[in-house]
N, C-alpha and C. Protein backbone atom coordinates (compact mmCIF):
# COMPACT_ATOMS: atom_id res chain seq x y z
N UNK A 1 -17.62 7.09 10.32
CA UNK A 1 -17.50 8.07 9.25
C UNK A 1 -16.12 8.73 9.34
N UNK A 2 -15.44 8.66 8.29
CA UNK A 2 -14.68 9.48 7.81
C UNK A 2 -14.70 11.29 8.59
N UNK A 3 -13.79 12.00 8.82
CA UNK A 3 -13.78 13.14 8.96
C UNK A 3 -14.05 14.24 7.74
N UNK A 4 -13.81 13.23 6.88
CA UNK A 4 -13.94 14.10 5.56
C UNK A 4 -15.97 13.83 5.36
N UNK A 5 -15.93 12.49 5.52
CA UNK A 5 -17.55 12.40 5.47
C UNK A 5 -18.17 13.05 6.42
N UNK A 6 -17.97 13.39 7.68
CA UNK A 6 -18.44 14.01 9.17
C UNK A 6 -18.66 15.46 8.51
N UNK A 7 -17.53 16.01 7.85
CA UNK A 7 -18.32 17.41 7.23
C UNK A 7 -19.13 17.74 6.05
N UNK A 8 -18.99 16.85 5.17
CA UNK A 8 -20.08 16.40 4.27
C UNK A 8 -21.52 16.43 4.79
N UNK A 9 -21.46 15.50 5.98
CA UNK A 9 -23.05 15.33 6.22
C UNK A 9 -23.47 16.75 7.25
N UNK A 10 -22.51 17.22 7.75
CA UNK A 10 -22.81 18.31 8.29
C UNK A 10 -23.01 19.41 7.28
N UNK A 11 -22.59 19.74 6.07
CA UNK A 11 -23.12 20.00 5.08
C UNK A 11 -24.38 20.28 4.76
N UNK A 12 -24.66 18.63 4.69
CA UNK A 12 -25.74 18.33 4.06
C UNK A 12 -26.97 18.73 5.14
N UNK A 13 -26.59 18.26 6.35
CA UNK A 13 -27.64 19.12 7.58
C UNK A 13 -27.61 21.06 7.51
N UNK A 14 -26.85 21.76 7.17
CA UNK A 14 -26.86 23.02 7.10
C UNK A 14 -25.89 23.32 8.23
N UNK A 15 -25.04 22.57 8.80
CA UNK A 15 -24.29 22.77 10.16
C UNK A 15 -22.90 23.42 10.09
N UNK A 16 -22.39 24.43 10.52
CA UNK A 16 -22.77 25.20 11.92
C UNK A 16 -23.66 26.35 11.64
N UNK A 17 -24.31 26.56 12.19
CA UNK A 17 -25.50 27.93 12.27
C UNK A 17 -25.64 28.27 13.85
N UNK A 18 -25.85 29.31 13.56
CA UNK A 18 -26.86 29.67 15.15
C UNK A 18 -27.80 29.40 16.40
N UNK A 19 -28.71 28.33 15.31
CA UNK A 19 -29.62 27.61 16.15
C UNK A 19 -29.14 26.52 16.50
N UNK A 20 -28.14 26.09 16.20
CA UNK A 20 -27.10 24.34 16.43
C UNK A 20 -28.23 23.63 16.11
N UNK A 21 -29.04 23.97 14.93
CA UNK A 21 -30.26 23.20 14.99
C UNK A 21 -30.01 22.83 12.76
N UNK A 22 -30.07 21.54 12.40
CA UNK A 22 -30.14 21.24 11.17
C UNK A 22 -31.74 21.88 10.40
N UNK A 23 -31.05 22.76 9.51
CA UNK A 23 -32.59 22.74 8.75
C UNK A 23 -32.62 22.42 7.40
N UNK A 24 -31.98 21.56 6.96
CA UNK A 24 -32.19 20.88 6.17
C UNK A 24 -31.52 19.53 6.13
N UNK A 25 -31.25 18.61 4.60
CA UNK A 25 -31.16 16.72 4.83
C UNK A 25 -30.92 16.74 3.43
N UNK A 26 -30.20 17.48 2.43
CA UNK A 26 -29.65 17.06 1.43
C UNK A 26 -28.31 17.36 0.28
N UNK A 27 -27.88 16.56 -0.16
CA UNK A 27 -26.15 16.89 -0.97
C UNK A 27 -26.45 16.31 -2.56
N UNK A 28 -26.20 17.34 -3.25
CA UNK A 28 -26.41 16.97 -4.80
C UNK A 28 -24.93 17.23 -5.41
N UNK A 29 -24.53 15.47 -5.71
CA UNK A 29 -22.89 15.80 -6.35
C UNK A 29 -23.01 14.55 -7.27
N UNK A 30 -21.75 14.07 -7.68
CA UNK A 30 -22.13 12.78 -8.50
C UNK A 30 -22.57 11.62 -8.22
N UNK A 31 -22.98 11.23 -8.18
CA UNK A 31 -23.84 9.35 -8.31
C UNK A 31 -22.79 8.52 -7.99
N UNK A 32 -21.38 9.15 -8.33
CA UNK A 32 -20.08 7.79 -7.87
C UNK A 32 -19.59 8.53 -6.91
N UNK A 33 -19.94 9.42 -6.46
CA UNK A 33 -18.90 10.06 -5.32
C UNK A 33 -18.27 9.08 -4.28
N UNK A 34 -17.31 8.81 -3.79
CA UNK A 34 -16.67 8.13 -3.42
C UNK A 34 -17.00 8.37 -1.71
N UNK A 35 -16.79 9.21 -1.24
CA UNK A 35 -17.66 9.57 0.03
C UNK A 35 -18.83 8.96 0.70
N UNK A 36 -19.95 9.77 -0.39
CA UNK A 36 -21.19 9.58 -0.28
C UNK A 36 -21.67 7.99 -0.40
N UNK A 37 -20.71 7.68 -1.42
CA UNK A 37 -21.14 6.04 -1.83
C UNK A 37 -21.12 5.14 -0.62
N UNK A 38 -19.75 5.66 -0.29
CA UNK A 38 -19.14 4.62 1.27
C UNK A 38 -20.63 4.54 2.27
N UNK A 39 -20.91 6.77 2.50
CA UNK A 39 -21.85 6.50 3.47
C UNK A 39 -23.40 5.68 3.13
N UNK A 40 -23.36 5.42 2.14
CA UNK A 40 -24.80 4.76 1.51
C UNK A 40 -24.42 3.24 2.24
N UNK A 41 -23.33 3.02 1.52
CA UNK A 41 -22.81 1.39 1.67
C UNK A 41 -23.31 0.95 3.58
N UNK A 42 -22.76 1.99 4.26
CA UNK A 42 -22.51 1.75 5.63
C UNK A 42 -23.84 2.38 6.43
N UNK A 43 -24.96 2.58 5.52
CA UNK A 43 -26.36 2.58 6.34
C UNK A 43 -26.50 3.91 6.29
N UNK A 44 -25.24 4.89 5.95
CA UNK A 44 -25.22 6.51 7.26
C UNK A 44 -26.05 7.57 6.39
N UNK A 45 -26.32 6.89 5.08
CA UNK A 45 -26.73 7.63 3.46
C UNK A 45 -28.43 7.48 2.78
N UNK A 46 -28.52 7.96 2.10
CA UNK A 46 -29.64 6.94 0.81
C UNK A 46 -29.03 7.99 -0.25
N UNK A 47 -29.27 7.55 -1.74
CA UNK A 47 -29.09 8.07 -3.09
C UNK A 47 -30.19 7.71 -3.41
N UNK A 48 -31.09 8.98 -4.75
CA UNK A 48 -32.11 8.95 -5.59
C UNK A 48 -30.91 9.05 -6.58
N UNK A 49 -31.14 8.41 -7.81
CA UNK A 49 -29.80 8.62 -8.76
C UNK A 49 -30.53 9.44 -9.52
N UNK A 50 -29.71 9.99 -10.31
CA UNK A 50 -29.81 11.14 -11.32
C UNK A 50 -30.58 11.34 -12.25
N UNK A 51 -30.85 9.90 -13.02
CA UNK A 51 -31.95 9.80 -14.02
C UNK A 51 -33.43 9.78 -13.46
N UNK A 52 -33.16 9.59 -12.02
CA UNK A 52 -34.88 9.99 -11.86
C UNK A 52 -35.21 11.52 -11.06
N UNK A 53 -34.46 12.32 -11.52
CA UNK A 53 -34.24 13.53 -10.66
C UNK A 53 -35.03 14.29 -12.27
N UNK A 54 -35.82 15.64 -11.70
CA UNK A 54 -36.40 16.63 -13.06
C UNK A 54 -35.35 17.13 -13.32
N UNK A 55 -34.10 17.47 -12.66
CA UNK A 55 -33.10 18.49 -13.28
C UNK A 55 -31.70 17.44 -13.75
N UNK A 56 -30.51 18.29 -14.95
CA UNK A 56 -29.80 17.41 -15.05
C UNK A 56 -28.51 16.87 -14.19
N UNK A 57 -27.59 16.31 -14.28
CA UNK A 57 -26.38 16.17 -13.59
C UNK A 57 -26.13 15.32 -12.52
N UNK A 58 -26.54 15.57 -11.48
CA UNK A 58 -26.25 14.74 -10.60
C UNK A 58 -27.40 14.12 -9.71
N UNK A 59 -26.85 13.35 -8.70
CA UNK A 59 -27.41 12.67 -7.90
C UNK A 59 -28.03 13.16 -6.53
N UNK A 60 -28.84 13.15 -5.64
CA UNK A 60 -29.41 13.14 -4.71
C UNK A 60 -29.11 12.46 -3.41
N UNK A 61 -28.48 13.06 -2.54
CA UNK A 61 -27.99 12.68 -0.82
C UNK A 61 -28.86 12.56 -0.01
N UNK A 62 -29.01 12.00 1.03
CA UNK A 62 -29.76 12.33 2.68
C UNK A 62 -29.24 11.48 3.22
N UNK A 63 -29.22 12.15 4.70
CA UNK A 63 -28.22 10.85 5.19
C UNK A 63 -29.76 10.36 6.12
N UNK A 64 -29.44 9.14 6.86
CA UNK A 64 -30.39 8.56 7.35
C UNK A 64 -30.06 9.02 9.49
N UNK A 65 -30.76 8.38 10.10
CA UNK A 65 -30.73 9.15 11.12
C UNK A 65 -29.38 8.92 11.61
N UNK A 66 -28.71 7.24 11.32
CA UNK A 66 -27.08 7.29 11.94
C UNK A 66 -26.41 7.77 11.30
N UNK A 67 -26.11 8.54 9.96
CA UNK A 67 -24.98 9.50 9.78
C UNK A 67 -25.96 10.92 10.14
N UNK A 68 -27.21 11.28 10.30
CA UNK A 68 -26.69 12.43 10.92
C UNK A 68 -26.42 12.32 12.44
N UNK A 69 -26.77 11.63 13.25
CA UNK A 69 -26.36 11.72 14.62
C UNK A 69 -24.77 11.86 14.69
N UNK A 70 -24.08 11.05 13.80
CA UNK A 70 -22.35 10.66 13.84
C UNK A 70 -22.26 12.27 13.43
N UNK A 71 -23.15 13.09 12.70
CA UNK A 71 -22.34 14.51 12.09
C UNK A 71 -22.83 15.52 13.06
N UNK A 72 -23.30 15.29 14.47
CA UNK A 72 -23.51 16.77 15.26
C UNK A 72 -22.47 16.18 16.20
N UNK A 73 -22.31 17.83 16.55
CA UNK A 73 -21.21 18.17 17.54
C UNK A 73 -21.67 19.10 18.67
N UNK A 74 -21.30 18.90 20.10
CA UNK A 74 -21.78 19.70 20.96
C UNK A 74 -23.12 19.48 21.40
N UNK A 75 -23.49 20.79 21.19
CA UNK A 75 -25.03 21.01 21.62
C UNK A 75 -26.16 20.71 20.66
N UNK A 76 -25.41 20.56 19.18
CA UNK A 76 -26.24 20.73 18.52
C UNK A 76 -27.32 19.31 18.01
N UNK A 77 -28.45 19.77 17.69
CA UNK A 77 -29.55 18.79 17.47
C UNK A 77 -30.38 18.46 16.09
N UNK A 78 -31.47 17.68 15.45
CA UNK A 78 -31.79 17.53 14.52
C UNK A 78 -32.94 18.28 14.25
N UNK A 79 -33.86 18.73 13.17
CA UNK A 79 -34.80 19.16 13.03
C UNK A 79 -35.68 18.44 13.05
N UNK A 80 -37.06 17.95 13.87
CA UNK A 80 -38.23 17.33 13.65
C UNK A 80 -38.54 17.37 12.64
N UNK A 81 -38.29 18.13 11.35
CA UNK A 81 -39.08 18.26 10.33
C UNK A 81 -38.77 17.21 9.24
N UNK A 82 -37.49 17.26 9.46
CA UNK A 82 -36.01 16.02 8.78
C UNK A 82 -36.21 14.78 9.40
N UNK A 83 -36.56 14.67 11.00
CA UNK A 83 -35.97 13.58 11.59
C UNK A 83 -37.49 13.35 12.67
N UNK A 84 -38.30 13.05 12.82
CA UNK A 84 -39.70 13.30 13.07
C UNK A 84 -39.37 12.24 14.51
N UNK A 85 -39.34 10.74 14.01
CA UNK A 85 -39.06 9.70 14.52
C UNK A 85 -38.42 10.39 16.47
N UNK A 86 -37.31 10.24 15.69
CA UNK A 86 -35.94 9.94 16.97
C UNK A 86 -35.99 11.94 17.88
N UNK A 87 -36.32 12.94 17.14
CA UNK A 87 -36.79 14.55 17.59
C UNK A 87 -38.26 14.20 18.69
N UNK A 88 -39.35 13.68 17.58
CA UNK A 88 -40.35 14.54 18.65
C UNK A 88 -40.52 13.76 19.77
């Protein structure tokens, strides 16, 4: 990942906070984002596209468990609630 994508998905986890702990798993921008697309392409992503979303505009992010592992730093860890699998 990109450094520019590394804070994106940290973003998209809620990262940096207090608890070094992600509490949330999602980024709503365009459907072509150039970023996001790459991280889809390269496993680190998924997209719901836009037309199947209730609201209008854009598209739907989460990254999958290898871009968020590539986006913590330090101490910090994933939320079981996001990441059930590879947490509990």
């Amino acid at each position: 990942m990109s450094p520019e994508q590394v804070e994106l998905a940290r973003h998209a986890l809620g990262l940096p906070n207090r608890s070094n702990k992600s509490y949330r798993n999602r980024f709503v921008t365009a459907e072509d984002d150039p970023n996001w697309c790459e991280m889809v392409r390269n496993g680190e992503a998924r997209m719901r596209s836009a037309k199947t979303l209730p609201f209008d505009g854009d598209a739907l992010f989460w990254l999958t468990i290898k871009g968020a592992t590539a986006a913590l730093k330090g101490r910090e860890t994933l939320c079981p609630e996001d990441f059930p699998v590879v947490v509990a």
